[in-house]
Protein backbone atom coordinates (compact mmCIF):
# COMPACT_ATOMS: atom_id res chain seq x y z
CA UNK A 1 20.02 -75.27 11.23
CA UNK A 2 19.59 -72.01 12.69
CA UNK A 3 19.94 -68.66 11.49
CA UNK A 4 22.55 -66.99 12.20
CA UNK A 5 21.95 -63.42 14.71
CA UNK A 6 22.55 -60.36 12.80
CA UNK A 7 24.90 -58.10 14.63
CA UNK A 8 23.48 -55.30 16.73
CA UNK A 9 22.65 -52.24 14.94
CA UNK A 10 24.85 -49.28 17.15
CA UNK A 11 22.79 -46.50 17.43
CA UNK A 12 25.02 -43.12 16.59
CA UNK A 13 24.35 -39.97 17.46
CA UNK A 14 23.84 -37.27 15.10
CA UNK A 15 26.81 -34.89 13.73
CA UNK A 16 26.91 -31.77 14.72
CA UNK A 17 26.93 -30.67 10.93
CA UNK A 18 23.30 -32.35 10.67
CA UNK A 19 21.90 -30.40 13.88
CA UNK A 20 23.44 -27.44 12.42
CA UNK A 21 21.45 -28.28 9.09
CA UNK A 22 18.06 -28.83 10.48
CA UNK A 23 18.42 -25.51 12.78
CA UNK A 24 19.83 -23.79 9.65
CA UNK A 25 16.72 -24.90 7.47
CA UNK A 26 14.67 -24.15 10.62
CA UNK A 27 15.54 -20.39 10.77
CA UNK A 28 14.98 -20.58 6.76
CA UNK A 29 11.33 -21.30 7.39
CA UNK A 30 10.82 -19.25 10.13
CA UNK A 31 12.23 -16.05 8.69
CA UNK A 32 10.04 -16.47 5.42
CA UNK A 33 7.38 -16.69 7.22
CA UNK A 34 8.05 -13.52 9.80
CA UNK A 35 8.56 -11.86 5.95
CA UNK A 36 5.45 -12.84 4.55
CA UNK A 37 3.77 -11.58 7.85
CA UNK A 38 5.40 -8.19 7.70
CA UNK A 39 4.88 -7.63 3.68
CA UNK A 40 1.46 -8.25 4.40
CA UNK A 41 0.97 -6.15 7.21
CA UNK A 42 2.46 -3.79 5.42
CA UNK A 43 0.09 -4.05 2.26
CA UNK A 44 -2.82 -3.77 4.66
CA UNK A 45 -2.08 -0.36 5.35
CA UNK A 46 -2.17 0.93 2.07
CA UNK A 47 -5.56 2.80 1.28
CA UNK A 48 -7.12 3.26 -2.34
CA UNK A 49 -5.08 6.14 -2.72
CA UNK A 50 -2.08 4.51 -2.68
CA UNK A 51 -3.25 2.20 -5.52
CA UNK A 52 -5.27 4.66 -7.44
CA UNK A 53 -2.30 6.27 -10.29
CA UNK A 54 -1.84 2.30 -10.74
CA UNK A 55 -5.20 1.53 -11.16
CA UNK A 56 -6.02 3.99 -13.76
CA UNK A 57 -2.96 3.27 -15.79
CA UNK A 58 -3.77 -0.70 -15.83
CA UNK A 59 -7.03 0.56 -16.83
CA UNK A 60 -5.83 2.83 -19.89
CA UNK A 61 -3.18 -0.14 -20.44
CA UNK A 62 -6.12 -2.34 -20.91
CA UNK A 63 -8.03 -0.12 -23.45
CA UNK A 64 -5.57 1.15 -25.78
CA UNK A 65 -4.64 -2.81 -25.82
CA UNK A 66 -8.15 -3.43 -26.82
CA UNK A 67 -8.11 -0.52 -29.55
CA UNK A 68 -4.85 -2.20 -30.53
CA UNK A 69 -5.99 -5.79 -30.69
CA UNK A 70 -9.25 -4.80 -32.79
CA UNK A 71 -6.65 -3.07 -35.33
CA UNK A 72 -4.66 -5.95 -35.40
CA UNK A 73 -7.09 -8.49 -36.07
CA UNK A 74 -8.83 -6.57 -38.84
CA UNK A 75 -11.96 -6.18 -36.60
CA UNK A 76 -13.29 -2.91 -36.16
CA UNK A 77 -16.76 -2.51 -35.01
CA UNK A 78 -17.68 0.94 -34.27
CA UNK A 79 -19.51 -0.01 -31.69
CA UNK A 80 -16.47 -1.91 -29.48
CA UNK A 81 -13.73 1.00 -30.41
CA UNK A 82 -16.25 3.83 -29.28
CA UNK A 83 -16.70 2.53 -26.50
CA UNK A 84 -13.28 2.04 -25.60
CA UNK A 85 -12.18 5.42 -26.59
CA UNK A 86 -15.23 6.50 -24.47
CA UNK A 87 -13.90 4.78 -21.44
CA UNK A 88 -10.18 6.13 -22.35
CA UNK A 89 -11.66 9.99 -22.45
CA UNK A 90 -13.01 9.04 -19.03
CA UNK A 91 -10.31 7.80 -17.36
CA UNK A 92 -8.63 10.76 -18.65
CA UNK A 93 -10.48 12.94 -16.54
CA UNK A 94 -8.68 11.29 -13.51
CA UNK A 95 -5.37 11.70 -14.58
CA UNK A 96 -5.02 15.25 -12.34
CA UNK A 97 -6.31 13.65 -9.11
CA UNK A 98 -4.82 10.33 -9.50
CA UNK A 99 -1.49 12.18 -9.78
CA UNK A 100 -1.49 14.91 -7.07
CA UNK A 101 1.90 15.76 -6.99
CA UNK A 102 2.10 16.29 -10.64
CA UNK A 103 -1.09 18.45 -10.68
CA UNK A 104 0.34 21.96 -10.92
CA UNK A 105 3.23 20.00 -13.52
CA UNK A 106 2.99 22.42 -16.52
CA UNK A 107 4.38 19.58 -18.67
CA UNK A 108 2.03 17.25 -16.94
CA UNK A 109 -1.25 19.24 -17.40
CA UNK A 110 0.03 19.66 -21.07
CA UNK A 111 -0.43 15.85 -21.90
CA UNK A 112 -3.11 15.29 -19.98
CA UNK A 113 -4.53 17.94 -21.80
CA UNK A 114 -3.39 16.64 -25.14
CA UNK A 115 -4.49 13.34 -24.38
CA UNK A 116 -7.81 14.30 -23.44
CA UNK A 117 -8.29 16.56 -26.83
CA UNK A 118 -7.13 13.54 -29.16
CA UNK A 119 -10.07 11.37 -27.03
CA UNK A 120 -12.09 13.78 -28.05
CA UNK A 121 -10.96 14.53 -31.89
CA UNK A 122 -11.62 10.70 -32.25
CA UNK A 123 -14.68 10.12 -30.67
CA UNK A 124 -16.10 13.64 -32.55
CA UNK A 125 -15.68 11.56 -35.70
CA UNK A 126 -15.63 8.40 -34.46
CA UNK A 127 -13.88 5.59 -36.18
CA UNK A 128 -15.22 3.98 -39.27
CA UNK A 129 -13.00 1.00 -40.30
CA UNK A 130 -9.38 0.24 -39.07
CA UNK A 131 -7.32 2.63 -41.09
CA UNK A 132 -9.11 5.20 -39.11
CA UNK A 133 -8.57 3.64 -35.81
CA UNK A 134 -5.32 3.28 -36.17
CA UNK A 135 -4.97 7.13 -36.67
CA UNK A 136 -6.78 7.19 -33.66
CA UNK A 137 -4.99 5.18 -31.18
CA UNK A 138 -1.93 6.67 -32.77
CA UNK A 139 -2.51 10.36 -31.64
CA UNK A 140 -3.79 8.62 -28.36
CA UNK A 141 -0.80 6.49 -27.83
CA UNK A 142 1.47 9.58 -28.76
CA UNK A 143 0.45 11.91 -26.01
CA UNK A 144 1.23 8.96 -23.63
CA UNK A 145 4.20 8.15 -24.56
CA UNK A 146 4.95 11.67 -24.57
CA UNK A 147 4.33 12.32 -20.94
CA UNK A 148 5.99 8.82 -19.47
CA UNK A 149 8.91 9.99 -21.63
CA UNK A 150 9.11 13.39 -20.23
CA UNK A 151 7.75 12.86 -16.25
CA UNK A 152 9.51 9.35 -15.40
């Protein structure tokens, strides 16, 4: 007994709706691409300047979160808060020249200003225990959020 011949397979052509599919996903690709190209190229030009108002806030976002973790947790060494608050009244310095267009800003001097005399006020007496830090970060945090309320 033989097996019986399975009918011949008919090869179809493809639908137009599939070719349009595959050129549609096609373009998808490619234009992603051509975007990731240009954003980069883009980036590239950018110079340190560009970055630098960024920079230094990350930076004074990271410190007063470090301040504000040690008061959190209970743990405040001397020792770690100075030298944050050291750091802070550093970066402070920078505020004028990372913000050139808001260096002749009365309002914007002011804070600076402020924020650069309650560095100093803290780091004068620095910190004993957390109470005290607290106050600290406080005034700190209060001339910030003074100026990003008034200039943004």
């Amino acid at each position: 007994m033989s097996m019986p011949e399975p009918p011949p397979v008919a090869c179809t052509a493809p639908s137009a709706a599939a070719r349009y599919a595959v050129v549609f996903v096609l373009g998808l690709v490619v234009g992603v691409f051509a975007l990731v190209v240009v954003l980069r190229a883009l980036e590239s030009r950018r110079d340190w300047q560009d970055h630098y108002p960024s920079a230094l806030m990350r930076l004074y976002q990271a410190h007063m979160a470090g301040l504000e973790a040690a008061v959190d947790t209970g743990r405040c060494p001397q020792a770690g808060s100075a030298a944050h608050l050291r750091a802070l009244r550093l970066l402070s310095d920078d505020l004028e020249p990372a913000f050139p267009d808001l260096r002749d800003h009365r309002g914007f001097s002011a804070h600076a200003d402020a924020a650069r005399r309650a560095l100093d006020a803290a780091l004068a007496t620095p910190p004993t225990d957390c109470a005290q830090l607290r106050v600290a970060v406080d005034a700190v945090g209060e001339t910030c959020g003074g100026c990003h309320r008034d200039l943004r």
